[in-house]
N, C-alpha and C. Protein backbone atom coordinates (compact mmCIF):
# COMPACT_ATOMS: atom_id res chain seq x y z
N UNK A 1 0.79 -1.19 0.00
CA UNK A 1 0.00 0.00 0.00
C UNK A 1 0.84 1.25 0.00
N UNK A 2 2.19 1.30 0.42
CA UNK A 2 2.79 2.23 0.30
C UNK A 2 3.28 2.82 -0.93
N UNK A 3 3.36 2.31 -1.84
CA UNK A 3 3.14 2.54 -3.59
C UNK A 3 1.87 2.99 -3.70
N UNK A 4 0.61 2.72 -3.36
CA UNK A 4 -0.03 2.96 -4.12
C UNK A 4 -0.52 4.72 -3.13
N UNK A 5 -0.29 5.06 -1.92
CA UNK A 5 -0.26 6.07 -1.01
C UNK A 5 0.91 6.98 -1.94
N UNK A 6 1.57 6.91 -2.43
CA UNK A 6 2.80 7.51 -3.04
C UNK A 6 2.46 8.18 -4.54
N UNK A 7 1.69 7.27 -5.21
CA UNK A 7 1.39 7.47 -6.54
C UNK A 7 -0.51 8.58 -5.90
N UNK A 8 -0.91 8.29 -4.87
CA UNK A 8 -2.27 9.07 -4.91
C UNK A 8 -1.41 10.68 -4.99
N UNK A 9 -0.29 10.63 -4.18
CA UNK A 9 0.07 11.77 -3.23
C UNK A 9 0.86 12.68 -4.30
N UNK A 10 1.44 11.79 -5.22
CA UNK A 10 1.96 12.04 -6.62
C UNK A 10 1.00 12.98 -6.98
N UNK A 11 -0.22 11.76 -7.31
CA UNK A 11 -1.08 12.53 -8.59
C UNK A 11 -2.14 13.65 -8.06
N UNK A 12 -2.31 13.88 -6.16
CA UNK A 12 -2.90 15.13 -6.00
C UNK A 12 -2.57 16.61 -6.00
N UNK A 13 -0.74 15.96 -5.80
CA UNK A 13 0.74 17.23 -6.27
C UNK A 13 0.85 17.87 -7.74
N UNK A 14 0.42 16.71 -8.05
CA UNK A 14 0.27 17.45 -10.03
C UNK A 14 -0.82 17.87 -10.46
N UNK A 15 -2.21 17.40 -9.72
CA UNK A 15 -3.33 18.07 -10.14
C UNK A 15 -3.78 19.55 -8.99
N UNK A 16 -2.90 20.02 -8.09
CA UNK A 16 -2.96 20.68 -7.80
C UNK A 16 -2.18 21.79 -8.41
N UNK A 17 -0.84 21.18 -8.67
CA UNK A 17 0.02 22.01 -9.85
C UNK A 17 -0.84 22.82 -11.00
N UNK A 18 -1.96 21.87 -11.23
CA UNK A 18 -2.01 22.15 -12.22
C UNK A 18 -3.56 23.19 -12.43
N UNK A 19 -4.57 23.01 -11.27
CA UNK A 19 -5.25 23.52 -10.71
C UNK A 19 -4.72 25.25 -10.59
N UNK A 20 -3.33 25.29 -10.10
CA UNK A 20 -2.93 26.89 -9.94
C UNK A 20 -2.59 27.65 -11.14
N UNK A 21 -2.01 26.93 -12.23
CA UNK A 21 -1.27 27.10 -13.39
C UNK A 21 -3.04 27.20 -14.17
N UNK A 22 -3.91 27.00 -13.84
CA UNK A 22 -5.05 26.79 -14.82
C UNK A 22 -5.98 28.50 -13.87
N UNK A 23 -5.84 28.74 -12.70
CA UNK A 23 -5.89 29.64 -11.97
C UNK A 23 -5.37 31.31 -12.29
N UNK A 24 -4.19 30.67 -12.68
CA UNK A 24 -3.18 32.19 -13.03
C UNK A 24 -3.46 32.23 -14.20
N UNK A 25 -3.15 31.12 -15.22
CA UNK A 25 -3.99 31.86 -16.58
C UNK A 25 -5.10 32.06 -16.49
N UNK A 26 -6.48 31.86 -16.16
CA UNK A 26 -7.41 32.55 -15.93
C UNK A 26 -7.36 33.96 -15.35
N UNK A 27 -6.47 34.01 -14.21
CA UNK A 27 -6.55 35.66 -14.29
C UNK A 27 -5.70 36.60 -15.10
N UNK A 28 -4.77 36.37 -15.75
CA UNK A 28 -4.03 36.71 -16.61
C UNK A 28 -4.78 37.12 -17.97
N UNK A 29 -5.90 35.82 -18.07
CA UNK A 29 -6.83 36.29 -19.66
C UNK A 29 -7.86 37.21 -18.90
N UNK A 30 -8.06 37.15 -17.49
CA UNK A 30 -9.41 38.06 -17.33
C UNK A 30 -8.16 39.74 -17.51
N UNK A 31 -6.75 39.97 -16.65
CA UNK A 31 -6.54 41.79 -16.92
C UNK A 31 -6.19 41.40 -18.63
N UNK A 32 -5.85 40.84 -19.12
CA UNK A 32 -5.65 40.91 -20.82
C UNK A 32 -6.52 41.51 -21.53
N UNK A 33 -8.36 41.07 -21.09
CA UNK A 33 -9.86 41.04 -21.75
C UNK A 33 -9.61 42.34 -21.58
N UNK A 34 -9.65 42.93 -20.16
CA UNK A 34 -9.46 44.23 -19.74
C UNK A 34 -8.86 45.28 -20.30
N UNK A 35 -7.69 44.96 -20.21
CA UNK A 35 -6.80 45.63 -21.13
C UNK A 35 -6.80 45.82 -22.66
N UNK A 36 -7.50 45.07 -23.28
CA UNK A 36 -7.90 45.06 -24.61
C UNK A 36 -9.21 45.62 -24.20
N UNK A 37 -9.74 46.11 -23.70
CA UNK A 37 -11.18 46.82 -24.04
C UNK A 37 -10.90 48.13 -23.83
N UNK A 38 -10.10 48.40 -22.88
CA UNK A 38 -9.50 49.79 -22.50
C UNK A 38 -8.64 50.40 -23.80
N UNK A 39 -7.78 49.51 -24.52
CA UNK A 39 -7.03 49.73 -25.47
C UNK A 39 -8.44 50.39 -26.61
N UNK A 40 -9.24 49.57 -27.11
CA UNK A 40 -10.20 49.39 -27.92
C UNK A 40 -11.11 50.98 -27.38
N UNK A 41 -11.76 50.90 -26.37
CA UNK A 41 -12.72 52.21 -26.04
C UNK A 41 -11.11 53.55 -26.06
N UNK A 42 -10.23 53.58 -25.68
CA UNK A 42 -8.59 54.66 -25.79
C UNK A 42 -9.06 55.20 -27.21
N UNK A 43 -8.92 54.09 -28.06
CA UNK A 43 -8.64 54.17 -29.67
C UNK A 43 -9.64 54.91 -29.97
N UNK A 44 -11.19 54.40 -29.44
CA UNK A 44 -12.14 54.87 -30.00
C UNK A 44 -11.93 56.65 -29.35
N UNK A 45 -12.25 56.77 -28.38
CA UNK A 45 -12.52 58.24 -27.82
C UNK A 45 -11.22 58.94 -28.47
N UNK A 46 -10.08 58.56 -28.75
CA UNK A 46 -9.06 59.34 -29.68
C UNK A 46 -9.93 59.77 -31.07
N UNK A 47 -9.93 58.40 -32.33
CA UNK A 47 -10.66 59.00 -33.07
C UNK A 47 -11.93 59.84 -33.27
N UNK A 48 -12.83 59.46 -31.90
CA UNK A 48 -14.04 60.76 -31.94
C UNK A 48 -13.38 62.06 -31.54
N UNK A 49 -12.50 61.94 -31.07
CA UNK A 49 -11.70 63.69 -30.51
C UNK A 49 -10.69 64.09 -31.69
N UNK A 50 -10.43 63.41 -32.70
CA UNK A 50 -10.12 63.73 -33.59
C UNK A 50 -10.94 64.12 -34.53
N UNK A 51 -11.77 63.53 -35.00
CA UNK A 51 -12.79 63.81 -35.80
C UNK A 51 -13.83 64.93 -35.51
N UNK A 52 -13.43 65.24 -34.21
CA UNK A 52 -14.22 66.77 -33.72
C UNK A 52 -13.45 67.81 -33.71
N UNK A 53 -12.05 67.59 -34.01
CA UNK A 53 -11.19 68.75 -33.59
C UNK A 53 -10.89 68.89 -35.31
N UNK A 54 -11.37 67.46 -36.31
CA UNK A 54 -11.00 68.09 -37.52
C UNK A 54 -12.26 69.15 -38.00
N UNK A 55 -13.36 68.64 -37.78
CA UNK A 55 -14.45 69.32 -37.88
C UNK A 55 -14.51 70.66 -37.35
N UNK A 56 -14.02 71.24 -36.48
CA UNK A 56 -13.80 72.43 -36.00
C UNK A 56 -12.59 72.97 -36.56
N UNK A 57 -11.74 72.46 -36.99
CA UNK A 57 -10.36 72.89 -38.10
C UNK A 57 -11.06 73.25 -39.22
N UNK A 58 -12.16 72.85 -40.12
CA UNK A 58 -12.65 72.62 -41.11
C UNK A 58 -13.63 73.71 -41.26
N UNK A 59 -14.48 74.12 -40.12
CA UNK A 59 -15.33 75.21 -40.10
C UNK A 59 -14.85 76.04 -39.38
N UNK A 60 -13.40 76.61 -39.06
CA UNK A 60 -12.71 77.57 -39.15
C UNK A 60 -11.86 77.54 -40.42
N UNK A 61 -11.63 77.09 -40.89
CA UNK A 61 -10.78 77.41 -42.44
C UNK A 61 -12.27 77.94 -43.16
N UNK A 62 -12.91 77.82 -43.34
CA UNK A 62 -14.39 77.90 -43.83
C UNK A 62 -14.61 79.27 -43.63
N UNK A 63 -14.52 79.58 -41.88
CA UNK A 63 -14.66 81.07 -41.83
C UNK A 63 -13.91 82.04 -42.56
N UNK A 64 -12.46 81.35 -42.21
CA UNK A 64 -11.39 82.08 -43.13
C UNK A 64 -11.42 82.55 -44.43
N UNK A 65 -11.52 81.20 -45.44
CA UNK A 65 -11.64 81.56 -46.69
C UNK A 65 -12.94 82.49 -47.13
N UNK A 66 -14.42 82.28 -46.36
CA UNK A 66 -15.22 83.08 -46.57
C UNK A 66 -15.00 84.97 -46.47
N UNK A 67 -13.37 84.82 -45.52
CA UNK A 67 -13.61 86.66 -45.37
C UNK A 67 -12.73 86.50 -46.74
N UNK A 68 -12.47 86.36 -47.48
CA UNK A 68 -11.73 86.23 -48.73
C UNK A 68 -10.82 85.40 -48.70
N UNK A 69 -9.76 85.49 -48.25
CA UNK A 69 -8.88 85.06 -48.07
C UNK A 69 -8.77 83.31 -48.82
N UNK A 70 -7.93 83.52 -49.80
CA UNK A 70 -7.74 81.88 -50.75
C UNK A 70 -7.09 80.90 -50.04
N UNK A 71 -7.16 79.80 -50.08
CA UNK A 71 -6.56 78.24 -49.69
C UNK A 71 -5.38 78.56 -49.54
N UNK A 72 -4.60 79.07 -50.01
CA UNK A 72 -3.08 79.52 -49.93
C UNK A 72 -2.76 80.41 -48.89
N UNK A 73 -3.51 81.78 -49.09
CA UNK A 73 -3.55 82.72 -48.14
C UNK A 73 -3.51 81.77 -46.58
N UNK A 74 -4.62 81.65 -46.48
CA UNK A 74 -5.01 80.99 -45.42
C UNK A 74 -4.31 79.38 -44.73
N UNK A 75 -3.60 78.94 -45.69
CA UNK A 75 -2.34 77.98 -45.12
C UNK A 75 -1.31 78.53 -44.56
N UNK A 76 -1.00 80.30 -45.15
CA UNK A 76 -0.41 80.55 -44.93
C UNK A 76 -0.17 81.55 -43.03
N UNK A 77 -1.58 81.84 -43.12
CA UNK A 77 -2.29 82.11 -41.80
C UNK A 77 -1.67 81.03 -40.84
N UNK A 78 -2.62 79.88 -41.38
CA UNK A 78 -1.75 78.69 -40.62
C UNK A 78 -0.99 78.19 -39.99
N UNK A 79 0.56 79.24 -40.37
CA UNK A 79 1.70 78.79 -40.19
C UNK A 79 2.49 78.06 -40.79
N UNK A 80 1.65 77.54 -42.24
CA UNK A 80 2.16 76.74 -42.65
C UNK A 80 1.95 74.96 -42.87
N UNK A 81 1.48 74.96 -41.96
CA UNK A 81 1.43 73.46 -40.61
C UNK A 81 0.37 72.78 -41.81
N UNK A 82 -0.22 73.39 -43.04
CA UNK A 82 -1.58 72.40 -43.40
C UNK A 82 -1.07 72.66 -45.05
N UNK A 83 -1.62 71.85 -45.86
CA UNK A 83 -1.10 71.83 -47.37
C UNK A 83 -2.67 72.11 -47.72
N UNK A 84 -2.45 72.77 -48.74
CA UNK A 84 -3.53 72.56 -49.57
C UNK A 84 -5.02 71.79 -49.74
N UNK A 85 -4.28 70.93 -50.29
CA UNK A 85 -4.65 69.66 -50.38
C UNK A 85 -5.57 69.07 -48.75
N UNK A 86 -5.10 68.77 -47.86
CA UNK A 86 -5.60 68.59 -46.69
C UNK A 86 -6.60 69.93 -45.89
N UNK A 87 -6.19 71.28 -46.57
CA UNK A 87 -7.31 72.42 -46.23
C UNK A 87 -8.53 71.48 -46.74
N UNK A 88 -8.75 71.62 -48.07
CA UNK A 88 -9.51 71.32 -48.89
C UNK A 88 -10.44 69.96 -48.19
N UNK A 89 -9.51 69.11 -47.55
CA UNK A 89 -10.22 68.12 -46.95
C UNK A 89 -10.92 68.30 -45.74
N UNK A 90 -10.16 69.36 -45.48
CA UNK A 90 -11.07 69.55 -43.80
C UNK A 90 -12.39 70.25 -44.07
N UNK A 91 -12.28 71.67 -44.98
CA UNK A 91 -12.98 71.89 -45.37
C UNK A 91 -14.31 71.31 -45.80
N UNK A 92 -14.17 70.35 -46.62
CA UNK A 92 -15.12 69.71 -47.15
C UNK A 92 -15.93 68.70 -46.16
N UNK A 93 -15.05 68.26 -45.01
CA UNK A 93 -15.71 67.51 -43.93
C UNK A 93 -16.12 68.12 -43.42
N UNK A 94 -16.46 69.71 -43.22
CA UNK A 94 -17.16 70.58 -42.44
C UNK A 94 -18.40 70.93 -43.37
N UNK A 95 -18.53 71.10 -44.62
CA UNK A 95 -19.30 71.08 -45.69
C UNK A 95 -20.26 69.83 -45.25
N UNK A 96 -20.18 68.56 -45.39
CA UNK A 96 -20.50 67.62 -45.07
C UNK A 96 -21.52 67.53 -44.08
N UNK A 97 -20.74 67.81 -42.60
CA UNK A 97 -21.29 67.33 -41.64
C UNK A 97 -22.11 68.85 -41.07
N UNK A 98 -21.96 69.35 -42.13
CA UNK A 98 -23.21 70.86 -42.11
C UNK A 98 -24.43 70.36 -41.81
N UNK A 99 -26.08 70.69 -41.51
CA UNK A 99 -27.21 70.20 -42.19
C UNK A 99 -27.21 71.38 -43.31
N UNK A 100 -28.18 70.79 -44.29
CA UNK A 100 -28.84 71.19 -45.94
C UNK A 100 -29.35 72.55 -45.27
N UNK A 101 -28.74 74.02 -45.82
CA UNK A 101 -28.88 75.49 -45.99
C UNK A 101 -28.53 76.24 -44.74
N UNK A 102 -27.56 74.81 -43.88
CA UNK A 102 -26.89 75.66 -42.63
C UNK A 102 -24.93 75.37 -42.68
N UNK A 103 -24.68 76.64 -42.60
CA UNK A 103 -22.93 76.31 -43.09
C UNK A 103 -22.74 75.74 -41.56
N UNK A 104 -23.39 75.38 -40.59
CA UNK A 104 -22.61 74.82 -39.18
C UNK A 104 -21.99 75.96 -37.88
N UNK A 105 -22.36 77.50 -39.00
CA UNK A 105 -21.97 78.58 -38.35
C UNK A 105 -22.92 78.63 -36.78
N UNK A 106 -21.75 79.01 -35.73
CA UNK A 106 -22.52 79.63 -34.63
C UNK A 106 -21.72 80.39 -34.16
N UNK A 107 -22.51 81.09 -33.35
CA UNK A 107 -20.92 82.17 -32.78
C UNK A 107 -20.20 81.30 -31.97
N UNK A 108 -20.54 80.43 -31.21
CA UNK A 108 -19.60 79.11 -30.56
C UNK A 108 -18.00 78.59 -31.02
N UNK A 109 -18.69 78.50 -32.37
CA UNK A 109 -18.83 77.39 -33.28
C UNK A 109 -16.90 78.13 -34.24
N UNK A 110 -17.32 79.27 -34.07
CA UNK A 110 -16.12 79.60 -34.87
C UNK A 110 -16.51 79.91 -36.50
N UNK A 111 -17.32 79.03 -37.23
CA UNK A 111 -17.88 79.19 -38.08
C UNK A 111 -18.58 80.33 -38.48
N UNK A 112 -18.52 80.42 -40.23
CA UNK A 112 -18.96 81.61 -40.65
C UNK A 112 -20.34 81.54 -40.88
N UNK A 113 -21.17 82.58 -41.17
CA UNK A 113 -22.46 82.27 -41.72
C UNK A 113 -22.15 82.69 -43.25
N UNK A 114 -23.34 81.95 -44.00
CA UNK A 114 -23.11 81.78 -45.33
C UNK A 114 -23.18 80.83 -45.77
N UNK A 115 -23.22 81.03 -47.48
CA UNK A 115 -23.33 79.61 -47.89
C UNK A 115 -22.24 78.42 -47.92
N UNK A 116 -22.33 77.29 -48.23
CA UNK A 116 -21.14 76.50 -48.46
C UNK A 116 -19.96 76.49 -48.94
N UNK A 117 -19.06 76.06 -48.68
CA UNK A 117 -17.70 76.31 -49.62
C UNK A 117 -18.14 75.42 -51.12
N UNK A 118 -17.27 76.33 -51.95
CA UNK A 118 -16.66 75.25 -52.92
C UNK A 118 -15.09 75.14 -53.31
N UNK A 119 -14.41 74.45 -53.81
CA UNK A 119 -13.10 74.31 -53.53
C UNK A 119 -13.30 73.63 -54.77
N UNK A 120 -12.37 74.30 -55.79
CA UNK A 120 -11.65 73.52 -57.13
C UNK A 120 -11.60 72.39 -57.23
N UNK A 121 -12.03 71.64 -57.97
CA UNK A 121 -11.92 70.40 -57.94
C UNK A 121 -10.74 69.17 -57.84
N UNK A 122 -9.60 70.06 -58.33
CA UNK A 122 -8.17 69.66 -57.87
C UNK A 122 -7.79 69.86 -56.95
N UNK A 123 -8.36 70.61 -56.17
CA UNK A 123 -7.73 71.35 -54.72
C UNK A 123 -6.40 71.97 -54.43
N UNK A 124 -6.09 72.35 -56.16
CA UNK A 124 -4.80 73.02 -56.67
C UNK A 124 -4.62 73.98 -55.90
N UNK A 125 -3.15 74.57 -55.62
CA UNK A 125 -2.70 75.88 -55.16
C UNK A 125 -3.32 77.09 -55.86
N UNK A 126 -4.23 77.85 -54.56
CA UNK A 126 -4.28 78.80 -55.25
C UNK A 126 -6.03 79.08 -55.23
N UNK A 127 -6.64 77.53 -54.77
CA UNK A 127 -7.95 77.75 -55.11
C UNK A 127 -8.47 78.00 -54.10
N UNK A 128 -9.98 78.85 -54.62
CA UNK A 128 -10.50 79.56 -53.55
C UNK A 128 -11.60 78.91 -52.99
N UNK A 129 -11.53 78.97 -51.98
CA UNK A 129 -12.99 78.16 -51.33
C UNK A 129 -13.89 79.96 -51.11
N UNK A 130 -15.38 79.71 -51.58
CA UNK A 130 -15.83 81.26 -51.31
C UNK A 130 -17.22 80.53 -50.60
């Protein structure tokens, strides 16, 4: 009987082994889940705070070009910091996310009153959003 007391004592040492090792990865996948949802909702609230801060980039260039001032001019306002090309895009995402016969203007808002931009269809140097 002492073999077979040896081999129980064995096999309650390894299934307890193995009981802890089945323990710690379980909590290991539960902060992982965690941590991937936190990562996932991070990402998200970045791109909505981006996508609001382009939208407000977009209907201030809007105001801009409406006091005259051309795509160029007004990059140049800028600092520099924006091309053309990417005015034109912000722009137009502020166009967009306008409603139908409202430019998005508020005094809040930064935005001009008036009608919509239009912007050259190349979004070449030079063109005017009015």
């Amino acid at each position: 009987m002492g073999q077979q007391a040896a081999r129980q004592a064995a096999r309650r040492a390894a299934m307890a082994a193995q009981a802890t090792r089945r323990a710690a990865r379980a909590e290991r996948d539960q902060r992982l889940d965690a941590l991937a949802v936190t990562v996932s909702v991070e990402l998200g609230e970045g791109r909505a705070a981006l996508a609001a801060a382009e939208l407000r980039a977009g209907r201030a260039l809007h105001a801009m070009t409406s006091e005259g001032l051309s795509v160029r001019d007004a990059a140049q306002w800028c600092g520099g910091e924006l091309s053309v090309r990417e005015m034109t895009r912000l722009v137009r995402l502020a166009e967009q996310a306008a409603p139908a016969g409202d430019s998005g203007a508020t005094p809040d808002s930064g935005g001009a009153a008036g009608g919509p931009a239009t912007v050259a269809p190349s979004g070449g140097v030079g063109a005017t959003v009015r």
